[in-house]
PDB file of N, CA and C in Angstrom:
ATOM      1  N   UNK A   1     130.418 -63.727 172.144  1.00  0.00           N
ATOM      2  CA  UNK A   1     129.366 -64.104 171.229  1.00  0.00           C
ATOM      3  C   UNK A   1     128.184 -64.613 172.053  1.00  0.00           C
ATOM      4  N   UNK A   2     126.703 -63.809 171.801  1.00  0.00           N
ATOM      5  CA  UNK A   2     125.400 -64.348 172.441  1.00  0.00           C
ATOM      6  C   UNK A   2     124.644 -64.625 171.070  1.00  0.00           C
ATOM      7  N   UNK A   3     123.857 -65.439 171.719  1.00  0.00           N
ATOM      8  CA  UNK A   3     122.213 -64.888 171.275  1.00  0.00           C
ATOM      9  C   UNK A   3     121.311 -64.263 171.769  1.00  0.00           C
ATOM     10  N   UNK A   4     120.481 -63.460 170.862  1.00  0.00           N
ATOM     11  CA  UNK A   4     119.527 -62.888 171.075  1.00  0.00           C
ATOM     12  C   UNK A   4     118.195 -63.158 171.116  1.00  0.00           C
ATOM     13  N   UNK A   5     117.141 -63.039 171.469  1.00  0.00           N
ATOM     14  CA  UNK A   5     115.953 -63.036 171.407  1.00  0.00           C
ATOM     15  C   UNK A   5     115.032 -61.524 171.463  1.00  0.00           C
ATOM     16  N   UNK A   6     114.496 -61.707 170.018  1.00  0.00           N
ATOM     17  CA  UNK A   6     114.267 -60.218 169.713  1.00  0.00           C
ATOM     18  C   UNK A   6     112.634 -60.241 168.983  1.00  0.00           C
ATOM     19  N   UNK A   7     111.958 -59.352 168.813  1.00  0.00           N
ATOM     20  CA  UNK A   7     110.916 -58.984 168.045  1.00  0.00           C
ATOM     21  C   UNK A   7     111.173 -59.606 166.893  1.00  0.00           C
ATOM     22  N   UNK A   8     110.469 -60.565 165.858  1.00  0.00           N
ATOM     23  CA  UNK A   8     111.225 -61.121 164.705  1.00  0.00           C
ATOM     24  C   UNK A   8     110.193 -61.204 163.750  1.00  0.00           C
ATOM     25  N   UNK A   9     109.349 -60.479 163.494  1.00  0.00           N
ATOM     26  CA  UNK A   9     108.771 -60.446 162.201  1.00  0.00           C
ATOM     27  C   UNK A   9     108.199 -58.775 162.556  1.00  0.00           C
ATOM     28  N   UNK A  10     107.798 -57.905 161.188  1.00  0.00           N
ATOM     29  CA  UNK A  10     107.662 -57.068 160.727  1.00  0.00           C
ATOM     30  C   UNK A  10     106.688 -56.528 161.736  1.00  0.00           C
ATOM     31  N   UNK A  11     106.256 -54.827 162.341  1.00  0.00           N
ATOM     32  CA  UNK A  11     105.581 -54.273 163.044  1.00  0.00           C
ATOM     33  C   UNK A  11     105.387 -55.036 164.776  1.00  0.00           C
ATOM     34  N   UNK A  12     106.533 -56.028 165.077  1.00  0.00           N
ATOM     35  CA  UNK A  12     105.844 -56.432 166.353  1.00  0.00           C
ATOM     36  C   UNK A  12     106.755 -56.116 167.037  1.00  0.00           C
ATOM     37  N   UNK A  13     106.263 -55.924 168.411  1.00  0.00           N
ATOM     38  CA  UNK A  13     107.349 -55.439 169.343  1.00  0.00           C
ATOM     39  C   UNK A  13     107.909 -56.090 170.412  1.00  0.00           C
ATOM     40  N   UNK A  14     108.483 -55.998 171.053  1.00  0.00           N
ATOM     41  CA  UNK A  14     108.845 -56.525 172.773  1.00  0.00           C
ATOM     42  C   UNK A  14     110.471 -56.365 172.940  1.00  0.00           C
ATOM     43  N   UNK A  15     111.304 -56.929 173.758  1.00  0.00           N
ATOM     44  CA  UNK A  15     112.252 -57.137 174.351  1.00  0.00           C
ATOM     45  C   UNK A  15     113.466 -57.596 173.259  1.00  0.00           C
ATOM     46  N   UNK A  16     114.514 -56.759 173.364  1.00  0.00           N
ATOM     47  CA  UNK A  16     115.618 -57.697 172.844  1.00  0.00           C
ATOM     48  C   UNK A  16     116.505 -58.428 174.316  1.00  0.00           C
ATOM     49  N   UNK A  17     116.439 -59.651 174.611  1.00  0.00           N
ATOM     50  CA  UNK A  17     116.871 -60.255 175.492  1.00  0.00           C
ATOM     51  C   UNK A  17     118.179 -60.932 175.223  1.00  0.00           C
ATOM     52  N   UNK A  18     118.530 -61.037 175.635  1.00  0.00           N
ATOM     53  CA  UNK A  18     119.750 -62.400 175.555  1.00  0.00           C
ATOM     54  C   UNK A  18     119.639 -63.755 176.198  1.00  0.00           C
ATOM     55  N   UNK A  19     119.783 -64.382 175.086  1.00  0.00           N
ATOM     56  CA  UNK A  19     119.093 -65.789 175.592  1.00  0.00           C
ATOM     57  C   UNK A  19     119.748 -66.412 176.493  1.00  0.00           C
ATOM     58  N   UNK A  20     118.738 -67.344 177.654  1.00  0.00           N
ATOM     59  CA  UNK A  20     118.987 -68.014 178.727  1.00  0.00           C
ATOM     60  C   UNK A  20     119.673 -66.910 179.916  1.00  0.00           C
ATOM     61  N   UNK A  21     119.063 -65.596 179.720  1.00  0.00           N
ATOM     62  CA  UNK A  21     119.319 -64.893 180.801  1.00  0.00           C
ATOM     63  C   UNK A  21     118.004 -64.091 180.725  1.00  0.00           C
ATOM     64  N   UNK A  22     118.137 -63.173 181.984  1.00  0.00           N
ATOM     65  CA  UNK A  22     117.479 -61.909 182.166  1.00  0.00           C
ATOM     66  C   UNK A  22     117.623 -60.760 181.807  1.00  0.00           C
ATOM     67  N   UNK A  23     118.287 -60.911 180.475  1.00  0.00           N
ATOM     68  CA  UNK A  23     119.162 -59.456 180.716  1.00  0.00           C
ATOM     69  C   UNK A  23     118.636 -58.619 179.382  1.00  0.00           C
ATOM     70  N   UNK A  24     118.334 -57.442 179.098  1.00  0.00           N
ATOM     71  CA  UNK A  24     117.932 -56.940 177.945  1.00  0.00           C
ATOM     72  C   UNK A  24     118.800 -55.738 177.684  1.00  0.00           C
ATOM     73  N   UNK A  25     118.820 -55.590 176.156  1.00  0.00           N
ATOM     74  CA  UNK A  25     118.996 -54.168 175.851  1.00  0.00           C
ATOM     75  C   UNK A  25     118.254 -53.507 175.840  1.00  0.00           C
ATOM     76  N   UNK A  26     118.716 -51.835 176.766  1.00  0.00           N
ATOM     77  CA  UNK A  26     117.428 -50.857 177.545  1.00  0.00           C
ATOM     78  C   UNK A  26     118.605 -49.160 176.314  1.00  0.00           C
ATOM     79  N   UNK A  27     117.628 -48.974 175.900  1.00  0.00           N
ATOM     80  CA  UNK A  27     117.459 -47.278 176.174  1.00  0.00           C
ATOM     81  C   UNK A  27     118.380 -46.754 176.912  1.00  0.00           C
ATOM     82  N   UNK A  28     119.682 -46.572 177.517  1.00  0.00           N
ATOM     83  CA  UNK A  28     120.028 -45.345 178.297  1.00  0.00           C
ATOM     84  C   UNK A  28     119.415 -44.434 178.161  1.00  0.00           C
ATOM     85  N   UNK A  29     118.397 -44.037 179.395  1.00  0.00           N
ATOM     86  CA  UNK A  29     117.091 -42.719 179.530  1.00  0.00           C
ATOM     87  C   UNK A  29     117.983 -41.182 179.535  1.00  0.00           C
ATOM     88  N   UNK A  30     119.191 -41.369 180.283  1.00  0.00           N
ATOM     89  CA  UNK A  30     119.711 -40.442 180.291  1.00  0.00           C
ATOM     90  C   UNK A  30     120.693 -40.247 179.543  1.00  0.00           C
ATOM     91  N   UNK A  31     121.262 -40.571 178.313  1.00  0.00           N
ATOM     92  CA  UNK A  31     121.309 -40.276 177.410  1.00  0.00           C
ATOM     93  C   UNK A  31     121.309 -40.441 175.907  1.00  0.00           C
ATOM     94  N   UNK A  32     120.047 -41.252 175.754  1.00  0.00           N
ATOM     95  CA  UNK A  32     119.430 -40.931 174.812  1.00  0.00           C
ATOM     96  C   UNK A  32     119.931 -41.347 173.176  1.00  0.00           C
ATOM     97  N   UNK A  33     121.200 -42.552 173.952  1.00  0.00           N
ATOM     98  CA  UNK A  33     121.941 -42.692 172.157  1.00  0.00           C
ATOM     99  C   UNK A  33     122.417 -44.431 172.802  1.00  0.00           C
ATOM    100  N   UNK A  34     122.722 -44.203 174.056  1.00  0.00           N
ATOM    101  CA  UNK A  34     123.400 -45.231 174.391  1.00  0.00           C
ATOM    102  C   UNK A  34     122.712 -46.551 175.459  1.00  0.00           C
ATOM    103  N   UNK A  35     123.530 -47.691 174.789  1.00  0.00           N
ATOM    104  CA  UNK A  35     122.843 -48.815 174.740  1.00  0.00           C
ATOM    105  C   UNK A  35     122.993 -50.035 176.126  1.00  0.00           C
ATOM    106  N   UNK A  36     122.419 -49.687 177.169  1.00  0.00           N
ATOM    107  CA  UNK A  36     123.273 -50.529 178.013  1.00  0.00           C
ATOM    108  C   UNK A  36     122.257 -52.329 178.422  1.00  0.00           C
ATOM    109  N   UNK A  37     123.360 -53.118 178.579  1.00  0.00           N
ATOM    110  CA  UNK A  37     122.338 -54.043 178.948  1.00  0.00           C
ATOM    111  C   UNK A  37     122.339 -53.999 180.422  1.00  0.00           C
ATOM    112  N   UNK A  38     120.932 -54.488 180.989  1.00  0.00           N
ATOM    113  CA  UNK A  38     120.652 -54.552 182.377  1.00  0.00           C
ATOM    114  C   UNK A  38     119.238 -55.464 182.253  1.00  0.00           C
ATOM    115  N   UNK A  39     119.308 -55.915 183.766  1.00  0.00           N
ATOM    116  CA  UNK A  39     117.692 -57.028 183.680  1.00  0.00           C
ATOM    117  C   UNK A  39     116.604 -56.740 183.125  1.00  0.00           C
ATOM    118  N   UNK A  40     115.887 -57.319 182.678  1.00  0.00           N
ATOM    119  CA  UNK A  40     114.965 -56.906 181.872  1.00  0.00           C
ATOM    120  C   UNK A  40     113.641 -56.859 183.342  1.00  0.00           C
ATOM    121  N   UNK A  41     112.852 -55.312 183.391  1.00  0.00           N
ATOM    122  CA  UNK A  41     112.223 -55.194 184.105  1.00  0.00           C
ATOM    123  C   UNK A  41     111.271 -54.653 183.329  1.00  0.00           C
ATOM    124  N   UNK A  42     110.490 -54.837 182.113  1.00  0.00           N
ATOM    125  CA  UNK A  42     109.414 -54.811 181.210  1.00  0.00           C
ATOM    126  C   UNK A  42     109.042 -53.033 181.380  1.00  0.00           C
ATOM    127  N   UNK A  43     110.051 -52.326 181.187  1.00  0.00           N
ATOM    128  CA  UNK A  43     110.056 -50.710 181.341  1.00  0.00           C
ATOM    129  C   UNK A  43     110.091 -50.047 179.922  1.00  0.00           C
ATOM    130  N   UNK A  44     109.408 -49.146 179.030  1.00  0.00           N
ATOM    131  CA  UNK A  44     109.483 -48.708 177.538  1.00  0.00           C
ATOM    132  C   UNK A  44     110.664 -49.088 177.304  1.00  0.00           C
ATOM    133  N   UNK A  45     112.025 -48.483 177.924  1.00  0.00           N
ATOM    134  CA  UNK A  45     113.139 -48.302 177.493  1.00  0.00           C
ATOM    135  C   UNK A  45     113.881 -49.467 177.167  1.00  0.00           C
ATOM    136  N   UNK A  46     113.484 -50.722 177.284  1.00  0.00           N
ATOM    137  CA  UNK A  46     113.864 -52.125 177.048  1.00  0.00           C
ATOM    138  C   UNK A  46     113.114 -52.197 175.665  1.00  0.00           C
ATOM    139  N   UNK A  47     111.278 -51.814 175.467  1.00  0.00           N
ATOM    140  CA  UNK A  47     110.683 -52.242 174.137  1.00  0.00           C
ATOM    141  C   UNK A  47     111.371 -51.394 172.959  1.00  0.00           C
ATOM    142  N   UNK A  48     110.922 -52.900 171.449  1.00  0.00           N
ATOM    143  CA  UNK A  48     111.877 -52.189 170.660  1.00  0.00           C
ATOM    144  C   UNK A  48     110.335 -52.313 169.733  1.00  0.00           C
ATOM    145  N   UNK A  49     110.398 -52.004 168.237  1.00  0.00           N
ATOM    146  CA  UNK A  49     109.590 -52.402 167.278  1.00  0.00           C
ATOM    147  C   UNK A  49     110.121 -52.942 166.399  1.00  0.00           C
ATOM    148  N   UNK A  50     110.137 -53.893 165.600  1.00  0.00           N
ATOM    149  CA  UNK A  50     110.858 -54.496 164.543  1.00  0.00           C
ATOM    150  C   UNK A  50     110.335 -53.531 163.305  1.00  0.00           C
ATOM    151  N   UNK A  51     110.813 -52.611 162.520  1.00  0.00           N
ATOM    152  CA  UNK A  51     110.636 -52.654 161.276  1.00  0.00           C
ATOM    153  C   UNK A  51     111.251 -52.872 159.782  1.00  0.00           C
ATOM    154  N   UNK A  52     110.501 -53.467 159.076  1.00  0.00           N
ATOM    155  CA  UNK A  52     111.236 -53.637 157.784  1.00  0.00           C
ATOM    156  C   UNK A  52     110.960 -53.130 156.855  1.00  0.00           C
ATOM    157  N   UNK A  53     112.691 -52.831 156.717  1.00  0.00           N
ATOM    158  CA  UNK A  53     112.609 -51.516 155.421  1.00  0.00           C
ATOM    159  C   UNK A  53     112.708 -52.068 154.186  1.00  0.00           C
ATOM    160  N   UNK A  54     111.539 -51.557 153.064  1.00  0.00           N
ATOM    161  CA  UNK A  54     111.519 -52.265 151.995  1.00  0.00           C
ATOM    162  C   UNK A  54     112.568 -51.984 151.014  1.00  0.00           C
ATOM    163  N   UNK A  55     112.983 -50.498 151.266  1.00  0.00           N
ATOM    164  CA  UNK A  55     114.109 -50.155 150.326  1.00  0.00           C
ATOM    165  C   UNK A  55     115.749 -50.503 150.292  1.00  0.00           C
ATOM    166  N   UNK A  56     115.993 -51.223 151.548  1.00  0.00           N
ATOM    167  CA  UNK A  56     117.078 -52.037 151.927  1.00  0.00           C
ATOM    168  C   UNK A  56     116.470 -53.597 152.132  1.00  0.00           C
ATOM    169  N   UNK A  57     115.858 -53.755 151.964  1.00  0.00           N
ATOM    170  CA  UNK A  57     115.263 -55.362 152.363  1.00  0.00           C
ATOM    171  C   UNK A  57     115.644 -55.830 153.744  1.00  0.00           C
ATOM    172  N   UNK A  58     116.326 -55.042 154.712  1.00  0.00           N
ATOM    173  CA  UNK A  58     116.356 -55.341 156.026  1.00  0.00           C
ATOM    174  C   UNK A  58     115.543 -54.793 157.081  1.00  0.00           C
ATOM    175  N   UNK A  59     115.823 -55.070 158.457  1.00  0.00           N
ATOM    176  CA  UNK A  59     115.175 -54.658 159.595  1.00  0.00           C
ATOM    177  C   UNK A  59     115.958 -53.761 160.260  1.00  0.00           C
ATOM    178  N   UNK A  60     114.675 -53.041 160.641  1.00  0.00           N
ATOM    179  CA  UNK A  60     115.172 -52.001 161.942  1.00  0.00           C
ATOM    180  C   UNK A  60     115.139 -51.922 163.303  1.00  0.00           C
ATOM    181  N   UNK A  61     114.898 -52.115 164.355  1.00  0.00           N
ATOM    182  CA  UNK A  61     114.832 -51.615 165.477  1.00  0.00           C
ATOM    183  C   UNK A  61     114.495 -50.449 165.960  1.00  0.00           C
ATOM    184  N   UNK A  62     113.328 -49.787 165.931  1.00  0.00           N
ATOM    185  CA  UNK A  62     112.824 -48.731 166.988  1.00  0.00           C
ATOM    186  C   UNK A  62     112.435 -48.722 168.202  1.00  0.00           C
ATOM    187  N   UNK A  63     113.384 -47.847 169.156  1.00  0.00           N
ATOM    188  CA  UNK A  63     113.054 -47.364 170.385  1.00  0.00           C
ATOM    189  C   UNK A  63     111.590 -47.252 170.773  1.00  0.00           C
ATOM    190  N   UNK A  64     110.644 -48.091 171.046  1.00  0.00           N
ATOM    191  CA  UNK A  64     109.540 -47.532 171.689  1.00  0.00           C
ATOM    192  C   UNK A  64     109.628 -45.924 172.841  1.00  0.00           C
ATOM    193  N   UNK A  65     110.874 -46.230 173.584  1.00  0.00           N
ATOM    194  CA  UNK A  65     111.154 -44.990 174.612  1.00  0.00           C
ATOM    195  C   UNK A  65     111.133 -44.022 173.778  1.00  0.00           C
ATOM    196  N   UNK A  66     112.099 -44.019 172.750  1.00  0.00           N
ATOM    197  CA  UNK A  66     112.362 -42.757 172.088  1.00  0.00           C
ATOM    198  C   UNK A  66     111.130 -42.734 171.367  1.00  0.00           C
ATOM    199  N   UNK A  67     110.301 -42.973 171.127  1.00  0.00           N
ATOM    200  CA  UNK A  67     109.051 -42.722 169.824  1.00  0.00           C
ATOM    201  C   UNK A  67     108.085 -41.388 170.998  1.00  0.00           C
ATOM    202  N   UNK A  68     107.966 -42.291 172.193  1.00  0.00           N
ATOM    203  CA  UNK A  68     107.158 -41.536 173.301  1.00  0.00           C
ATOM    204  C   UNK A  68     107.732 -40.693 174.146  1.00  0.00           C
ATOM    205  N   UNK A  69     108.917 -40.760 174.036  1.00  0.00           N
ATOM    206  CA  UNK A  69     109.288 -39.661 175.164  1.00  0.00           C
ATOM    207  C   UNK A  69     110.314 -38.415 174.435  1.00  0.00           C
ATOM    208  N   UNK A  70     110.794 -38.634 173.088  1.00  0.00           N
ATOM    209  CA  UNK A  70     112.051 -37.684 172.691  1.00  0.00           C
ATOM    210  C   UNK A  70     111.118 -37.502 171.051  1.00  0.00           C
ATOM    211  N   UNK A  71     109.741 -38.042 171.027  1.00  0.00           N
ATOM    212  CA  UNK A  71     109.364 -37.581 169.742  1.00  0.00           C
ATOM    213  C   UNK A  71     109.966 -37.913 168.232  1.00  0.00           C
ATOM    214  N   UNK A  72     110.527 -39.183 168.547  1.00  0.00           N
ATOM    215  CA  UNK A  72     111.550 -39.201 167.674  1.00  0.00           C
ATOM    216  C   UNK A  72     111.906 -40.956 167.172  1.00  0.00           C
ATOM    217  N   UNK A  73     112.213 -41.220 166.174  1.00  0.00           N
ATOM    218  CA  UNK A  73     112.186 -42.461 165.857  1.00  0.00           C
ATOM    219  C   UNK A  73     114.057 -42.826 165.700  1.00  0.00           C
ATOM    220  N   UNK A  74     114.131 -43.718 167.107  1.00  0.00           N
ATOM    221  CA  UNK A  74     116.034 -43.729 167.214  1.00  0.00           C
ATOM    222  C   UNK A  74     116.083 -45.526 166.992  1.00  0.00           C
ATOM    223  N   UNK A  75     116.462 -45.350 166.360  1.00  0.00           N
ATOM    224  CA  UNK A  75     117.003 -47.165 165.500  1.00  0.00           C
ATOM    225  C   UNK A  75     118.129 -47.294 166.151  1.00  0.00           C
ATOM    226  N   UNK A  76     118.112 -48.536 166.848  1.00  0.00           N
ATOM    227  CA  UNK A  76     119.408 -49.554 167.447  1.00  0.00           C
ATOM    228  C   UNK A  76     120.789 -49.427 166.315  1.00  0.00           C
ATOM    229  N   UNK A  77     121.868 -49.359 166.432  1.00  0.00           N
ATOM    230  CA  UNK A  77     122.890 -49.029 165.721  1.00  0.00           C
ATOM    231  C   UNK A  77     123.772 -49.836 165.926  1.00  0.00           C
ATOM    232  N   UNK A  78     124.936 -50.229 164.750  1.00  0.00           N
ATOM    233  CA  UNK A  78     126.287 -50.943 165.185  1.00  0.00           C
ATOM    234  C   UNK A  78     127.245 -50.219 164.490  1.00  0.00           C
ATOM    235  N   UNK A  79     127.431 -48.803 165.470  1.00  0.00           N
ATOM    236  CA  UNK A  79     128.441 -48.174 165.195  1.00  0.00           C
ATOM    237  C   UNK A  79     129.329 -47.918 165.998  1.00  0.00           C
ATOM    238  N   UNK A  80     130.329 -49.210 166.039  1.00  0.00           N
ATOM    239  CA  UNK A  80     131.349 -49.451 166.747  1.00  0.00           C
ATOM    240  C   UNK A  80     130.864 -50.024 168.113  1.00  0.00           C
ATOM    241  N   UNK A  81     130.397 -49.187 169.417  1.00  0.00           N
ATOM    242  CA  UNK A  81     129.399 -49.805 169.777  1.00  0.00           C
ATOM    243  C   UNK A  81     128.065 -49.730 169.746  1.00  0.00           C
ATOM    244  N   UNK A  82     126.927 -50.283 170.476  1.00  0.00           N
ATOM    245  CA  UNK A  82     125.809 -50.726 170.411  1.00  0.00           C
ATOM    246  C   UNK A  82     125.347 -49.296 170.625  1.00  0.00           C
ATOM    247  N   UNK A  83     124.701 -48.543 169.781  1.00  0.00           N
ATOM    248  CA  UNK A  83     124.356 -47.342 170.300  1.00  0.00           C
ATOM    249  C   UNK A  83     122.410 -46.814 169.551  1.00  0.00           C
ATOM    250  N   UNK A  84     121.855 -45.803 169.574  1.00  0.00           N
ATOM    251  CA  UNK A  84     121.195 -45.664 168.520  1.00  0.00           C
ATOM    252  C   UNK A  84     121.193 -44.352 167.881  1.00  0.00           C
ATOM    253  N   UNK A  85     120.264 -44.572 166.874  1.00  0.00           N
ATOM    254  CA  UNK A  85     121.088 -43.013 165.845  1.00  0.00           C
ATOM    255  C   UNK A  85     119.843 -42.918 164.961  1.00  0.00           C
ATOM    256  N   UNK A  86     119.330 -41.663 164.871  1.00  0.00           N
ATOM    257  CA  UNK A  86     118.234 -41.019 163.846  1.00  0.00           C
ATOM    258  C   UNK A  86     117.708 -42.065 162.783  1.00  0.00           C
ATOM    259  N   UNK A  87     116.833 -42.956 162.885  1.00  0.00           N
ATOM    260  CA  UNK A  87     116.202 -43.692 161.882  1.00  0.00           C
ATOM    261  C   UNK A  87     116.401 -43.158 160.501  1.00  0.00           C
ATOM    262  N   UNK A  88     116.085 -41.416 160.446  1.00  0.00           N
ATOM    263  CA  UNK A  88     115.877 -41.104 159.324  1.00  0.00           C
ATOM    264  C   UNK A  88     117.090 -41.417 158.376  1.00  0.00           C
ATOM    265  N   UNK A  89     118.289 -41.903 159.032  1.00  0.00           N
ATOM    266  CA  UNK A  89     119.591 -41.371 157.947  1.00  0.00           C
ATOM    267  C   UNK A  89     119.603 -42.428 157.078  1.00  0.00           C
ATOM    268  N   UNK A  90     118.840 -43.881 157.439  1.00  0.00           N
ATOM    269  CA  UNK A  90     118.840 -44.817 157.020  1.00  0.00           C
ATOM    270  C   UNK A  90     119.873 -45.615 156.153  1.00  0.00           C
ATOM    271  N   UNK A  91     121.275 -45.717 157.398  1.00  0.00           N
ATOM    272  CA  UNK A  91     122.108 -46.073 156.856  1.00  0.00           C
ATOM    273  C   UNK A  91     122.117 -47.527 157.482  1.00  0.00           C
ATOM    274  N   UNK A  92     123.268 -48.610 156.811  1.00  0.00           N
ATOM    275  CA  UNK A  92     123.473 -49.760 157.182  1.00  0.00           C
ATOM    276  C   UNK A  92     124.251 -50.246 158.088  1.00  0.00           C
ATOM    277  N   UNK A  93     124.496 -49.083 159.471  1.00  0.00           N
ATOM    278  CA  UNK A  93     124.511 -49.152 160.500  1.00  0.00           C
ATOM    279  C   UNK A  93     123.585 -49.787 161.468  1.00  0.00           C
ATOM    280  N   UNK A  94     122.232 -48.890 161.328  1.00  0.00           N
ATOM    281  CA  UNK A  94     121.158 -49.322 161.595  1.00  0.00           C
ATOM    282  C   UNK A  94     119.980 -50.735 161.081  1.00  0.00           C
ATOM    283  N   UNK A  95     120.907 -51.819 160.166  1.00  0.00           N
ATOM    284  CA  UNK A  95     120.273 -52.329 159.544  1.00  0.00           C
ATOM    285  C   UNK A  95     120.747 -53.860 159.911  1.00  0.00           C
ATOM    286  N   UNK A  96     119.465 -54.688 160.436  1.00  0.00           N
ATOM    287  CA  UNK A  96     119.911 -56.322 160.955  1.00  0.00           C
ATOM    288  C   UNK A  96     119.231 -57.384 160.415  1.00  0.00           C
ATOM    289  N   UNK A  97     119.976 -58.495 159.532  1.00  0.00           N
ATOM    290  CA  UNK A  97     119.333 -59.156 158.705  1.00  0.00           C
ATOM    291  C   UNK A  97     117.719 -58.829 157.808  1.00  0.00           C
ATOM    292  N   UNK A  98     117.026 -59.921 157.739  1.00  0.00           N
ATOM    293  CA  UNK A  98     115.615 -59.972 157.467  1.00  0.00           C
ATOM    294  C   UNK A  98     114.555 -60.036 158.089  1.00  0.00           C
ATOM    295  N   UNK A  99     113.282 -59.158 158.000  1.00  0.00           N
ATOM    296  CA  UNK A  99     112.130 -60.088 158.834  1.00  0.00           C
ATOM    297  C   UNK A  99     111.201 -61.304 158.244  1.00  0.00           C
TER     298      UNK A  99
END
Protein backbone atom coordinates (compact mmCIF):
# COMPACT_ATOMS: atom_id res chain seq x y z
CA UNK A 1 0.00 0.00 0.00
CA UNK A 2 1.38 3.70 -1.29
CA UNK A 3 0.37 6.93 -1.92
CA UNK A 4 0.15 8.70 -4.76
CA UNK A 5 0.63 12.05 -5.96
CA UNK A 6 -1.17 12.68 -9.13
CA UNK A 7 -2.77 15.43 -11.44
CA UNK A 8 -5.99 16.12 -9.21
CA UNK A 9 -8.43 18.30 -10.63
CA UNK A 10 -10.06 18.17 -14.12
CA UNK A 11 -7.84 18.94 -17.58
CA UNK A 12 -4.42 19.30 -15.62
CA UNK A 13 -1.56 17.36 -16.11
CA UNK A 14 1.87 16.17 -14.69
CA UNK A 15 3.35 13.14 -12.93
CA UNK A 16 1.75 10.31 -11.10
CA UNK A 17 4.50 9.94 -8.38
CA UNK A 18 4.58 8.05 -5.32
CA UNK A 19 4.85 9.90 -2.42
CA UNK A 20 8.12 10.63 -0.53
CA UNK A 21 9.98 9.06 -3.39
CA UNK A 22 11.23 9.59 -6.90
CA UNK A 23 9.57 7.21 -8.49
CA UNK A 24 6.70 7.59 -11.16
CA UNK A 25 4.41 5.71 -13.25
CA UNK A 26 5.95 5.85 -16.98
CA UNK A 27 4.37 4.58 -20.23
CA UNK A 28 6.27 1.36 -21.16
CA UNK A 29 7.45 3.05 -24.74
CA UNK A 30 7.97 -0.26 -25.92
CA UNK A 31 5.03 -1.64 -25.36
CA UNK A 32 2.55 0.50 -25.33
CA UNK A 33 -0.09 -1.03 -22.66
CA UNK A 34 2.24 -1.58 -19.86
CA UNK A 35 2.82 0.23 -16.75
CA UNK A 36 6.18 0.27 -15.14
CA UNK A 37 7.36 2.38 -12.26
CA UNK A 38 10.87 3.93 -12.56
CA UNK A 39 12.44 7.51 -11.41
CA UNK A 40 10.73 10.10 -12.46
CA UNK A 41 12.96 11.89 -15.16
CA UNK A 42 10.16 14.52 -16.43
CA UNK A 43 10.02 12.41 -20.00
CA UNK A 44 6.12 12.43 -21.91
CA UNK A 45 5.91 8.89 -20.93
CA UNK A 46 5.67 9.65 -17.10
CA UNK A 47 2.90 12.81 -18.04
CA UNK A 48 -0.62 11.89 -17.51
CA UNK A 49 -3.89 14.29 -18.01
CA UNK A 50 -6.54 14.04 -15.48
CA UNK A 51 -9.90 13.76 -17.14
CA UNK A 52 -13.35 13.77 -15.85
CA UNK A 53 -15.89 11.85 -17.21
CA UNK A 54 -19.21 13.34 -16.78
CA UNK A 55 -21.11 10.26 -17.71
CA UNK A 56 -19.51 8.10 -14.93
CA UNK A 57 -18.80 10.98 -12.53
CA UNK A 58 -15.19 9.74 -12.30
CA UNK A 59 -11.63 10.38 -13.53
CA UNK A 60 -9.45 9.27 -16.09
CA UNK A 61 -5.94 9.24 -16.73
CA UNK A 62 -4.53 9.95 -20.21
CA UNK A 63 -1.23 9.04 -21.54
CA UNK A 64 0.22 12.29 -22.73
CA UNK A 65 2.91 9.68 -24.62
CA UNK A 66 0.21 7.89 -26.14
CA UNK A 67 -1.92 11.08 -27.30
CA UNK A 68 1.55 12.20 -29.25
CA UNK A 69 3.21 9.43 -30.28
CA UNK A 70 0.52 6.28 -30.99
CA UNK A 71 -2.32 8.91 -31.95
CA UNK A 72 -4.37 7.60 -29.55
CA UNK A 73 -6.01 8.31 -26.22
CA UNK A 74 -4.73 5.12 -23.67
CA UNK A 75 -6.27 5.59 -20.05
CA UNK A 76 -4.27 4.12 -17.03
CA UNK A 77 -6.16 0.79 -16.15
CA UNK A 78 -6.71 -1.63 -13.10
CA UNK A 79 -6.95 -4.64 -14.87
CA UNK A 80 -5.44 -6.96 -12.68
CA UNK A 81 -2.32 -5.20 -13.20
CA UNK A 82 -1.49 -1.57 -13.70
CA UNK A 83 -1.75 -1.45 -17.37
CA UNK A 84 -3.51 0.97 -20.02
CA UNK A 85 -6.33 0.25 -22.41
CA UNK A 86 -8.34 2.28 -25.23
CA UNK A 87 -10.06 5.26 -23.42
CA UNK A 88 -12.75 4.77 -25.83
CA UNK A 89 -14.25 1.50 -24.15
CA UNK A 90 -14.94 3.51 -21.19
CA UNK A 91 -15.15 0.95 -18.81
CA UNK A 92 -14.66 1.02 -14.90
CA UNK A 93 -11.42 -0.36 -15.22
CA UNK A 94 -10.19 2.75 -16.35
CA UNK A 95 -12.02 4.80 -13.80
CA UNK A 96 -10.36 6.52 -10.29
CA UNK A 97 -12.40 8.23 -7.77
CA UNK A 98 -13.45 12.05 -8.34
CA UNK A 99 -11.94 15.25 -9.58
Amino acid sequence: MTNWIYPNSNDATGEIRQANTDLCMQLDESSYGDIIEAPCVDDLAEQWENIYNVGTDRTEFVSLWGLDNADAAWCLSNEGDLTTQDCSLDINNEQWGTS
